[in-house]
Protein backbone atom coordinates (compact mmCIF):
# COMPACT_ATOMS: atom_id res chain seq x y z
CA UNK A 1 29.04 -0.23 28.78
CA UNK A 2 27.88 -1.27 31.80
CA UNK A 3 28.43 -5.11 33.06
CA UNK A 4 25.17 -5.96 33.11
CA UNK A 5 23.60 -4.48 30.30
CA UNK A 6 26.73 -6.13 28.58
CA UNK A 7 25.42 -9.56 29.60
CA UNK A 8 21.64 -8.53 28.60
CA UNK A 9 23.35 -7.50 25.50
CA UNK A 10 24.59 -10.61 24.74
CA UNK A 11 21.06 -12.22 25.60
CA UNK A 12 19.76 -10.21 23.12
CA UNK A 13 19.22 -10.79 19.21
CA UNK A 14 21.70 -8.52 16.74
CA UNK A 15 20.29 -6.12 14.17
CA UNK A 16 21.98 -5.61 10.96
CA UNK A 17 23.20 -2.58 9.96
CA UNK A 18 20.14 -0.11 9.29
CA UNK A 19 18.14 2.85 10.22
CA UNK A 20 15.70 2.10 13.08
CA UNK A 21 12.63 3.57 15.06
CA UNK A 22 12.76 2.71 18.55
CA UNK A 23 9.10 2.69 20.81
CA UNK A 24 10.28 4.13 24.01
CA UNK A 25 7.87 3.94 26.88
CA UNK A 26 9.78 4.79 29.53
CA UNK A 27 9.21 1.23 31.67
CA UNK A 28 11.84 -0.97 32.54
CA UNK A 29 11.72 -2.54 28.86
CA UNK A 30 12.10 -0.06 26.64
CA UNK A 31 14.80 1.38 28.85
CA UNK A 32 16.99 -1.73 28.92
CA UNK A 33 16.72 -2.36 24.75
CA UNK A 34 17.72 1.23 24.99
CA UNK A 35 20.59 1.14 26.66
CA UNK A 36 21.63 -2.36 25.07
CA UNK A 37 21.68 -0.57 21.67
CA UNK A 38 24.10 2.32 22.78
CA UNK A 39 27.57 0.79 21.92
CA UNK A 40 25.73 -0.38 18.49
CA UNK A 41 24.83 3.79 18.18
CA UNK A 42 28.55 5.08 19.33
CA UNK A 43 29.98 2.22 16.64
CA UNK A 44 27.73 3.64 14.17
CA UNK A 45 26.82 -0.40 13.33
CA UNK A 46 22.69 1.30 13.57
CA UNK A 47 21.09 4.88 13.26
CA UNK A 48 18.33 4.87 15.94
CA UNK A 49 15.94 7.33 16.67
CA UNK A 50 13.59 7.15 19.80
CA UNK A 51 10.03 7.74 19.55
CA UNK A 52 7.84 7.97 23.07
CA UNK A 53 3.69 7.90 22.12
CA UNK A 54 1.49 10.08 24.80
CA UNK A 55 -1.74 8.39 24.78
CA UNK A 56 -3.08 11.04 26.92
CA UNK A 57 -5.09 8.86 28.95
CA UNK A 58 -3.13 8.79 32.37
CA UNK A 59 -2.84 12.79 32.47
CA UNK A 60 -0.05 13.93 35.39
CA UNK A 61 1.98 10.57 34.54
CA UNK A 62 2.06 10.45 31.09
CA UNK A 63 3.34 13.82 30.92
CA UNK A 64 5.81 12.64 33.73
CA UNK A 65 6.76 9.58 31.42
CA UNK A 66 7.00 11.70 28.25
CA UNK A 67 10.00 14.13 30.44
CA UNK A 68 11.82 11.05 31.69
CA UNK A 69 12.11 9.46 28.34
CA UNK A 70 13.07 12.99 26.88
CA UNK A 71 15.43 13.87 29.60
CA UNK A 72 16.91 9.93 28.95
CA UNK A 73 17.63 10.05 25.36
CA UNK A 74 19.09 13.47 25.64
CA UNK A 75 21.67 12.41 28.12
CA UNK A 76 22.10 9.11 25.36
CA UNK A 77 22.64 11.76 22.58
CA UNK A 78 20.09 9.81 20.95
CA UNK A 79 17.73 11.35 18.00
CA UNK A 80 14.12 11.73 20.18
CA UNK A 81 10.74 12.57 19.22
CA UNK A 82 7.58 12.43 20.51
CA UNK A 83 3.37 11.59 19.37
CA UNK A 84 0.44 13.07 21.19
CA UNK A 85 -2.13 10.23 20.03
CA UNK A 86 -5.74 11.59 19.48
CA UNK A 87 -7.88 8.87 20.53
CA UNK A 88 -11.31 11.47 20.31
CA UNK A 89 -12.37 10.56 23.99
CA UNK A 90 -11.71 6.90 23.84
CA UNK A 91 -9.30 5.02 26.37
CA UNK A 92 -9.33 1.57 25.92
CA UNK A 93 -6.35 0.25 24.77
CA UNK A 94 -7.11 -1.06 20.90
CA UNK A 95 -7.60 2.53 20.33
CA UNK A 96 -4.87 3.40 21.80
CA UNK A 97 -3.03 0.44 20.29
CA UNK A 98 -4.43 1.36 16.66
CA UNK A 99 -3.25 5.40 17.02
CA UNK A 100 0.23 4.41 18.05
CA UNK A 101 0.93 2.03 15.47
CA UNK A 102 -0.88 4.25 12.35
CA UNK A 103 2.05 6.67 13.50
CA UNK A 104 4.71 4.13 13.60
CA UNK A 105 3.08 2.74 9.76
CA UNK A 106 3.70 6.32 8.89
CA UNK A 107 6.66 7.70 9.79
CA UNK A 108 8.88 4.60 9.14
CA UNK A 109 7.13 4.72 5.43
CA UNK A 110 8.13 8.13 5.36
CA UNK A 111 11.13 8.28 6.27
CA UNK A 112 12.77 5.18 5.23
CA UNK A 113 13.26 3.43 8.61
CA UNK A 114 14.22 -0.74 7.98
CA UNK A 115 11.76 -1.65 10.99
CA UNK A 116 10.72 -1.11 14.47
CA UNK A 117 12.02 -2.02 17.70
CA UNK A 118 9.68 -3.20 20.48
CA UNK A 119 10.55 -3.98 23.65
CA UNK A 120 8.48 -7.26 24.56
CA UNK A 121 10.33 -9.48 26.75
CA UNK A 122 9.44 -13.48 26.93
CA UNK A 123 6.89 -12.83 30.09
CA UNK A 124 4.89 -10.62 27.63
CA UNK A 125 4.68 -13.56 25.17
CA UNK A 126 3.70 -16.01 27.72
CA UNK A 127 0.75 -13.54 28.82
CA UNK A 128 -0.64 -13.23 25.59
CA UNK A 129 -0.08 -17.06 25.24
CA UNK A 130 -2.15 -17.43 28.24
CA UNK A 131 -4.88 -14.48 27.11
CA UNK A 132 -5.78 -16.00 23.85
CA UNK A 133 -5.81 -19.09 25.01
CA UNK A 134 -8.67 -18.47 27.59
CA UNK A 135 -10.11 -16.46 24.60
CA UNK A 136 -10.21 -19.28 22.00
CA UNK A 137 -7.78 -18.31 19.73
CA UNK A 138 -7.08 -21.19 16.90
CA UNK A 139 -3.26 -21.68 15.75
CA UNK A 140 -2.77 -18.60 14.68
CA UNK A 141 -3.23 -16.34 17.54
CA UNK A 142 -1.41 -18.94 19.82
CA UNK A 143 1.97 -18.81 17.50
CA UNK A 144 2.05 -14.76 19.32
CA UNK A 145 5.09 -12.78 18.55
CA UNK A 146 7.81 -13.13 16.71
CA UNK A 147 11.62 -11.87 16.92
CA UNK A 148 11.03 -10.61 13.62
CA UNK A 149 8.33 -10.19 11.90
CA UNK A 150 6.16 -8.52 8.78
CA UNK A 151 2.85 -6.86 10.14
CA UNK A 152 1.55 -5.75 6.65
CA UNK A 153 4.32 -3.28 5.69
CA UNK A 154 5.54 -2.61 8.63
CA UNK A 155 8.86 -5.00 10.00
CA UNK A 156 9.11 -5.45 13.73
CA UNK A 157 12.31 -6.66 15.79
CA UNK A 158 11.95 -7.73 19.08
CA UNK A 159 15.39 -7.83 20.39
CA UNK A 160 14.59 -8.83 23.82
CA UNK A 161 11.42 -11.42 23.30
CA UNK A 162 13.52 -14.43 24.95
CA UNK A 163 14.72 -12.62 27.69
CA UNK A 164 12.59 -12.88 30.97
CA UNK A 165 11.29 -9.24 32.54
CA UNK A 166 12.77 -10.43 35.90
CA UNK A 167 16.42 -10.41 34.20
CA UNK A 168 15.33 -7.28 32.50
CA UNK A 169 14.26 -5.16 35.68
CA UNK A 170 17.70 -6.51 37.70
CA UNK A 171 19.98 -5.72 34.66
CA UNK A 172 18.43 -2.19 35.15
CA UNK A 173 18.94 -2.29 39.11
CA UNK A 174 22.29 -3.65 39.16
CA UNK A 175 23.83 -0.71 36.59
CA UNK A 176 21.54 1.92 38.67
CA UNK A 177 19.41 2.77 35.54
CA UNK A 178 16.01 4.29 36.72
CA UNK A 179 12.95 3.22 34.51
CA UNK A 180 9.28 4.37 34.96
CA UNK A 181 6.02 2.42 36.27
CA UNK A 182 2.90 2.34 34.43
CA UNK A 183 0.51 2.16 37.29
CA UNK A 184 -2.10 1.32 35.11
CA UNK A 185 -0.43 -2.34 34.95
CA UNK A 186 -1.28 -3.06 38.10
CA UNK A 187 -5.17 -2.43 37.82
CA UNK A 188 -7.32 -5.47 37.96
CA UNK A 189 -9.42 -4.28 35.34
CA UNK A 190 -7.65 -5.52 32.63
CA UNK A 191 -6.90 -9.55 31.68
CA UNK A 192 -3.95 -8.98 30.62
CA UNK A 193 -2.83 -7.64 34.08
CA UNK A 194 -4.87 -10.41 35.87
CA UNK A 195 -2.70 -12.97 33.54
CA UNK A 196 0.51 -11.25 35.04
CA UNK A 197 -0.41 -10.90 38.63
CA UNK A 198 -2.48 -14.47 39.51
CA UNK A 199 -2.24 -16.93 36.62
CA UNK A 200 1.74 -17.02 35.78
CA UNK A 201 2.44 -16.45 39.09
CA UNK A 202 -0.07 -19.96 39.93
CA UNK A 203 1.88 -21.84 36.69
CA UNK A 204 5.14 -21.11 38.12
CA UNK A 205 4.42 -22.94 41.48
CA UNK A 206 3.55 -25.64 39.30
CA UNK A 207 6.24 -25.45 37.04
CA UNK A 208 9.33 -22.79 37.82
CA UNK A 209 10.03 -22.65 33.85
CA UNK A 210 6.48 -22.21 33.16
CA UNK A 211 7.39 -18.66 31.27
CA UNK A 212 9.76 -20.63 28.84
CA UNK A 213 7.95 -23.72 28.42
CA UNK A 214 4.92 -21.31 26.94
CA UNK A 215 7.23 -19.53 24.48
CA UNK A 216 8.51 -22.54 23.39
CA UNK A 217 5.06 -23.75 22.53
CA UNK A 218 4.36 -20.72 20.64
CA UNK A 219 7.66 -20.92 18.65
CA UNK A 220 6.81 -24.59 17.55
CA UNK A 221 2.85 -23.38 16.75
CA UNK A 222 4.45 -20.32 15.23
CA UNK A 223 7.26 -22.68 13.09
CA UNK A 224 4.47 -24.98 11.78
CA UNK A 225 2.01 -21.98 11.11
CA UNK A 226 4.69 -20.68 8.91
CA UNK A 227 4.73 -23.61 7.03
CA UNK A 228 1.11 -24.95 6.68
CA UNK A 229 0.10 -20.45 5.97
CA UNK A 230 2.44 -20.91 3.23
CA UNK A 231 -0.26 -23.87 1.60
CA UNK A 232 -2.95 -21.74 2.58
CA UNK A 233 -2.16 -19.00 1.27
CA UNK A 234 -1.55 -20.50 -2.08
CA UNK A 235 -4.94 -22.17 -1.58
CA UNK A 236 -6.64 -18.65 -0.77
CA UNK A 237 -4.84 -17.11 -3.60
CA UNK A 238 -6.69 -19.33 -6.28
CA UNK A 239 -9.75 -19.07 -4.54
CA UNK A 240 -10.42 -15.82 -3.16
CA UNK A 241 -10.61 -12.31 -4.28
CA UNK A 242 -10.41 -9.73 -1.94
CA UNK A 243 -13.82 -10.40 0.85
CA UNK A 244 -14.92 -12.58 -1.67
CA UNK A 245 -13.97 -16.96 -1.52
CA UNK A 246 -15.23 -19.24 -3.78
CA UNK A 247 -17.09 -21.44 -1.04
CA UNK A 248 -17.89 -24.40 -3.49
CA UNK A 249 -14.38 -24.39 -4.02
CA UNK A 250 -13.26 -23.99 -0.16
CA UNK A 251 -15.66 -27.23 0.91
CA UNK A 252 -14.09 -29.46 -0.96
CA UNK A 253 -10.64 -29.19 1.11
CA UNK A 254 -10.23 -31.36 4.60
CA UNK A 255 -12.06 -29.27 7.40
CA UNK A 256 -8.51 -28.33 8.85
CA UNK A 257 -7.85 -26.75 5.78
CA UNK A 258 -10.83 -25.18 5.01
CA UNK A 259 -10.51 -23.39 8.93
CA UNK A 260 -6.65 -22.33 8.19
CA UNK A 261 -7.58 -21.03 5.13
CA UNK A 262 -11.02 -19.11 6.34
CA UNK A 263 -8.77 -17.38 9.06
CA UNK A 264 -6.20 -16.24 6.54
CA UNK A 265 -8.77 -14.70 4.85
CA UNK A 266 -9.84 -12.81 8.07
CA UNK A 267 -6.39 -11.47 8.94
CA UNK A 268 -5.83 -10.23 5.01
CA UNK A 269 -9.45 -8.71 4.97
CA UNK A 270 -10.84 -8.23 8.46
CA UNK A 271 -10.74 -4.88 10.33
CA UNK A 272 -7.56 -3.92 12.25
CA UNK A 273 -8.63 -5.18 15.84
CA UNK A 274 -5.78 -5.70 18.91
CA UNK A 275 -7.50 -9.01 18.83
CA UNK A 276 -8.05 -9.52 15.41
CA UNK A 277 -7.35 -13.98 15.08
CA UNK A 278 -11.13 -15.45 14.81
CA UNK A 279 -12.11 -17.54 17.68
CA UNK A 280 -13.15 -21.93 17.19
CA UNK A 281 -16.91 -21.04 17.21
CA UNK A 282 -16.07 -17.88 14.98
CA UNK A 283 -14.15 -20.13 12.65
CA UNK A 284 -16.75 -23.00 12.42
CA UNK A 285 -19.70 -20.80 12.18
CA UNK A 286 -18.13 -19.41 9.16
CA UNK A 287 -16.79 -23.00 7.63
CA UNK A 288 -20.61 -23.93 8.18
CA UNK A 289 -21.21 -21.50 5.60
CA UNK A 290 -19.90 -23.25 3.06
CA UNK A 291 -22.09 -26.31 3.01
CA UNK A 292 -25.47 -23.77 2.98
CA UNK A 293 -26.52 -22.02 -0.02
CA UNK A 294 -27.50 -18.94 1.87
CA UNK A 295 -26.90 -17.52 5.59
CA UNK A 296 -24.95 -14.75 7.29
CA UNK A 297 -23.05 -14.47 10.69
CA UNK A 298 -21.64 -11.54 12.59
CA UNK A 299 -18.10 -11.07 13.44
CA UNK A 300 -15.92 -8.60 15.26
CA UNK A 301 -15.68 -5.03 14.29
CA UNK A 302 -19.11 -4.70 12.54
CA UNK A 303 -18.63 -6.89 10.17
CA UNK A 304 -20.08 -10.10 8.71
CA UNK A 305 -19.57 -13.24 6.69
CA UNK A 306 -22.66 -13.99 4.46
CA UNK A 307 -23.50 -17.01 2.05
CA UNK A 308 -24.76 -16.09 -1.80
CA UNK A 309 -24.56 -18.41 -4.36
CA UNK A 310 -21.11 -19.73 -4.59
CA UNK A 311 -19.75 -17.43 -2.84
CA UNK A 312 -18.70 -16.73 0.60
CA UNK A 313 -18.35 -12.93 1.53
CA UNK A 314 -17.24 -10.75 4.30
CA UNK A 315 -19.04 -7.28 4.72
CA UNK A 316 -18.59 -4.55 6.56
CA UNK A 317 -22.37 -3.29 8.16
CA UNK A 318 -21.32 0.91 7.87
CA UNK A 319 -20.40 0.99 4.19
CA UNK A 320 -20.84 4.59 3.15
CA UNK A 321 -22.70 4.65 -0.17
CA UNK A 322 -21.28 7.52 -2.37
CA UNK A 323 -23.41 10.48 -3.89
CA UNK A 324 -24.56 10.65 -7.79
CA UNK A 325 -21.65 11.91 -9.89
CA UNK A 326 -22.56 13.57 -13.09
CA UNK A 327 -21.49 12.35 -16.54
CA UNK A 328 -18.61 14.73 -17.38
CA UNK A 329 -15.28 14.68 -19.16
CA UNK A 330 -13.96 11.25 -20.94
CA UNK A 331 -13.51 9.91 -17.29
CA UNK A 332 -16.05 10.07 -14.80
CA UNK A 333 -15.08 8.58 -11.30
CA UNK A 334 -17.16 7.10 -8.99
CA UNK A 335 -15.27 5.37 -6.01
CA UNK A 336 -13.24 2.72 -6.96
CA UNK A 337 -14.52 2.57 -10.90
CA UNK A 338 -14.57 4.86 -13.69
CA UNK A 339 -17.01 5.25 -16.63
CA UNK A 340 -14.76 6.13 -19.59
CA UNK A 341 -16.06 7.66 -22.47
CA UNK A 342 -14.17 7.44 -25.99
CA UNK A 343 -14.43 7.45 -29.70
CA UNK A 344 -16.74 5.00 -31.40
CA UNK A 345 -15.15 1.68 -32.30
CA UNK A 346 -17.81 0.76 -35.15
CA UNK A 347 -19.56 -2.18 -32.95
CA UNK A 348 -22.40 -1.79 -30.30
CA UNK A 349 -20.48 -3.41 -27.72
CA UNK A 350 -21.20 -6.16 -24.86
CA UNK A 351 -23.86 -4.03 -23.12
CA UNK A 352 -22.26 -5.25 -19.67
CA UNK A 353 -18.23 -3.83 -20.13
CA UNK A 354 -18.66 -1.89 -22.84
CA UNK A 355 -21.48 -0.08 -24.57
CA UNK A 356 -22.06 2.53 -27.34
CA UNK A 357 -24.62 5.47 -27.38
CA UNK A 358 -25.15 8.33 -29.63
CA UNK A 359 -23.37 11.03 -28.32
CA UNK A 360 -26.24 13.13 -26.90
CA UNK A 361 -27.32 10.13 -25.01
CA UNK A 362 -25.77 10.84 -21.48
CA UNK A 363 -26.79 14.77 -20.82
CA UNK A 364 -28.36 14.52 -17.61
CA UNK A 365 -27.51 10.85 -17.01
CA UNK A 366 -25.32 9.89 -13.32
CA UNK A 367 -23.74 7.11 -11.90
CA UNK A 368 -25.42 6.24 -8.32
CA UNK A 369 -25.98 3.02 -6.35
CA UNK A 370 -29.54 1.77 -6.29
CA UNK A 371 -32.34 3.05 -4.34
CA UNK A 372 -35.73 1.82 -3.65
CA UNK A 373 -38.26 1.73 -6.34
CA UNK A 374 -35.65 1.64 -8.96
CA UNK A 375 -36.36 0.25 -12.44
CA UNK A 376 -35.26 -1.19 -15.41
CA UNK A 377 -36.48 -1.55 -19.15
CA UNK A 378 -33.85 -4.49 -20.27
CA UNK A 379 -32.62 -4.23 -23.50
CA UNK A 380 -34.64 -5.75 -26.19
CA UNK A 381 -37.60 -6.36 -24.04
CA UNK A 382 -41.12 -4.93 -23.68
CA UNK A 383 -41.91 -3.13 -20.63
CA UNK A 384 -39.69 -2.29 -17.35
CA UNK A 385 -38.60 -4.13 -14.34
CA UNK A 386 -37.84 -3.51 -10.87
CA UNK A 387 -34.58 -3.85 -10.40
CA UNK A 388 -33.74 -5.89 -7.44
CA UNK A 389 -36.01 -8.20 -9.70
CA UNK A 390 -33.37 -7.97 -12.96
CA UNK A 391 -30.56 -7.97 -10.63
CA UNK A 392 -31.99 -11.34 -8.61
CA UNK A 393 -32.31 -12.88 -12.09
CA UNK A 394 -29.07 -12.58 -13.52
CA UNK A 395 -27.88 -14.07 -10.32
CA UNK A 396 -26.23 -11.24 -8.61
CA UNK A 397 -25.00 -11.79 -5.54
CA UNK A 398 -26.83 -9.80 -3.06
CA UNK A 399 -23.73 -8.55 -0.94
CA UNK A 400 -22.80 -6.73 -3.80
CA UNK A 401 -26.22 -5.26 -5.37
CA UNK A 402 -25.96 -1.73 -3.05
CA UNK A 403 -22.62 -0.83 -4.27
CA UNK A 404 -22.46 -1.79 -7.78
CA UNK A 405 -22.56 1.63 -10.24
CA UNK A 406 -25.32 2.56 -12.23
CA UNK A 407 -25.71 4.45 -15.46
CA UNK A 408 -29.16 6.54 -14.87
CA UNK A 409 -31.23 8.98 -16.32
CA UNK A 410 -33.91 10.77 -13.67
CA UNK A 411 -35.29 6.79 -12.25
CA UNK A 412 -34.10 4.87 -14.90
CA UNK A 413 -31.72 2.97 -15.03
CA UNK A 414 -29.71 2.78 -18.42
CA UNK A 415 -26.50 0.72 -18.05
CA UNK A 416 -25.83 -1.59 -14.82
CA UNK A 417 -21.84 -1.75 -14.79
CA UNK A 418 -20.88 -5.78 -15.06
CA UNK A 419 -24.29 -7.03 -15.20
CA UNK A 420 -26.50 -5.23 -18.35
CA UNK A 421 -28.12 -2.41 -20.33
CA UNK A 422 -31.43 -0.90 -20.43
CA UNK A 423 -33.68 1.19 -22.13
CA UNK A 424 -30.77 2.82 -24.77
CA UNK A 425 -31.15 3.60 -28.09
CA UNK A 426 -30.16 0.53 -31.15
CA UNK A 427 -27.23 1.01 -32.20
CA UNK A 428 -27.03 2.78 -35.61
CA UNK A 429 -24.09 2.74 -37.95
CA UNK A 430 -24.98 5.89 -39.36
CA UNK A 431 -25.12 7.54 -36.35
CA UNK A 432 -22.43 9.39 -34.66
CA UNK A 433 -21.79 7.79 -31.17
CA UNK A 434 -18.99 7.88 -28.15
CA UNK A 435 -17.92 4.40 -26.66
CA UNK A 436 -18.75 3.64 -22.35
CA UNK A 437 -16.47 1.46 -20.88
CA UNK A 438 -16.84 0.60 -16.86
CA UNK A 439 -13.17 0.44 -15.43
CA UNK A 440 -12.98 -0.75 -12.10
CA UNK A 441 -12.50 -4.48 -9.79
CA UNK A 442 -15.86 -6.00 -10.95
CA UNK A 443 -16.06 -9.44 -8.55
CA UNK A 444 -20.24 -9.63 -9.30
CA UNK A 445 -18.89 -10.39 -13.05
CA UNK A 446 -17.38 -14.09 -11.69
């Protein structure tokens, strides 16, 4: 081994013995964490296998980057592949950022790896320090990176995150290791860059351990967000399901609970975004919500937080409603639910989980989601209803009234799964009949 990547090496955290996947760019970086895992490699201590992702977005040098790291890992003798990204015409970099890691997601769950290793070095922390703070990130966006970390099932190790790019790029220089440039890092365009070139550049004349003193502050926000996510999870986990939070429940906490909490909720049910942590005025505009009976607010990645009843929940503004499925079979699916259909069990049942009907009742009969001008003749009642009406009066939240599945018949509606039954025939002991039951996550039911 070279004498300077020897003394990176020892700058560097240790893996455990394991199978890893390696993100190899081709910069300066990825290059150095590279060569610092060799002698772990040629000891067998690690199997590592290099992975390079072609965005496709800088055309002649991507391809250029995409030989290098080739060429590189074949001189290594080390395992290489490569991913062409599809990014359908889009080149910003969260798409780009989403593509590369739904490959890493996959092929680690596929083939077994025990985590991946990025090559972030402690000037990369302090940038995105810097970037979220000017963006109004709360607690949890400012805690950054971690060494090692869970990213829903996918482990990351960042071997070099301590280790300043400076000492990086003259390790590389002083063993005569050639790396490749991203020009796009020097383009103006982006904060990020901006960050890099003017602002740490300006904090350093203040301060010439600027860089360090910012990652320290992130490890301390990140240490104490451990701690205090570990409460609010707990919290969240008695209070929440899913994109739905008991909001009665939530505004009874301290406000600085209540905020925690409300972004936990975001990260475990928002969309993937490269900057998914809510914002202060994000986060307060939502805990506002919980002292109102009613009101809605929009949030990144067309979505959106809305008040009903009790509850607080988030939404997503493209939900695709599904097409009628006939009655068929003893199971019929729709989405996430099933309508089962079984032998009688000598009992009408609830008329809102379970429900029995002679056995000719469902020819011709669906399950759809409501449309306009839809009606209902409750059970037991004279005369029909519109449904948004029935639904409003049983105190249906109206996030969910869209999506919930309906028994129907032409218009009518016969069975509304979690909520009631219609116009269906008594039940009759003498009667031969088959047994509905609605299987599915029913939240409207709380």
């Amino acid at each position: 081994m070279n004498e300077a990547i020897a003394e990176l090496r020892a700058k560097s955290r240790k893996l455990q013995k394991g199978k890893y996947l390696l993100g190899l760019s081709g910069g300066a970086d990825s290059v150095s964490l590279l060569m610092v895992l060799l002698r772990d490699v040629k000891e067998k201590r690690i199997s590592l296998e290099a992975v390079h992702i072609n965005h496709g977005i800088r055309g002649y040098e991507a391809e250029e980057d995409e030989r290098f790291c080739a060429d590189l890992c074949l001189k290594e003798g080390i395992p290489f592949r490569i991913f062409r990204a599809e990014l359908k015409g889009k080149t910003d970099e969260a798409s780009a950022r989403e593509a590369r890691f739904s490959f890493f997601r996959s092929i680690i769950e596929k083939e077994s790896y025990d985590a991946l290793l990025l090559a972030h070095n402690a000037d990369d922390q302090a940038e995105t320090f810097m970037m979220r703070l000017l963006r109004g990130s709360g607690p949890e966006g400012l805690s950054c990176m971690k060494a090692d970390e869970m990213t829903g099932n996918l482990r990351i190790i960042r071997p070099l995150l301590y280790v300043r790019r400076q000492v990086i790029r003259d390790t590389l220089r002083a063993d005569g290791i050639r790396w490749r440039e991203d020009s796009s890092n020097m383009e103006s365009v982006y904060l990020r860059n901006r960050i890099r070139m003017e602002l740490i550049p300006m904090l350093e004349r203040f301060s010439l351990s600027a860089v360090e003193k910012i990652c320290d502050a992130a490890g301390m926000i990140c240490e104490d967000q451990d701690l205090l996510n570990n409460q609010a999870s707990d919290l969240l986990g008695r209070i929440a399901k899913g994109s739905m939070i008991d909001a009665q429940a939530l505004a009874n906490e301290p406000a600085p609970i209540q905020k925690r909490v409300i972004r936990l909720w975001w990260d475990q049910n928002g969309p993937a975004l490269q900057e998914h942590t809510l914002n202060k005025k994000q986060t307060e505009s939502i805990a506002a919500l919980l002292h109102s009976s009613k009101g809605k607010m929009n949030l990144p990645g067309n979505t959106y937080a809305v008040r009903a009843g009790k509850y607080l929940f988030l939404k997503d503004k493209n939900v695709i409603l599904l097409p009628p499925v006939p009655v068929s079979g003893s199971e019929t699916l729709f989405g996430e639910f099933t309508l089962k259909t079984g032998p009688s069990e000598g009992a009408p049942g609830d008329g809102i989980m379970t429900q029995e009907v002679p056995v000719q009742f469902l020819e011709g009969c669906v399950i759809r989601t409501r449309r306009p001008g839809d009606r209902i003749c409750p059970f037991g009642c004279a005369g029909s209803r519109k449904l948004q009406d029935y639904l409003t009066d049983r105190k249906i939240p109206e996030p969910f009234r869209d999506t919930i599945p309906l028994l129907c018949r032409n218009d009518e509606v016969m069975l509304v799964c979690g909520v009631g039954a219609g116009n269906i025939p008594r039940w009759d002991a003498e009667k031969q009949s088959v047994r509905l039951t609605w299987i599915g996550d029913i939240p409207w039911m709380a």
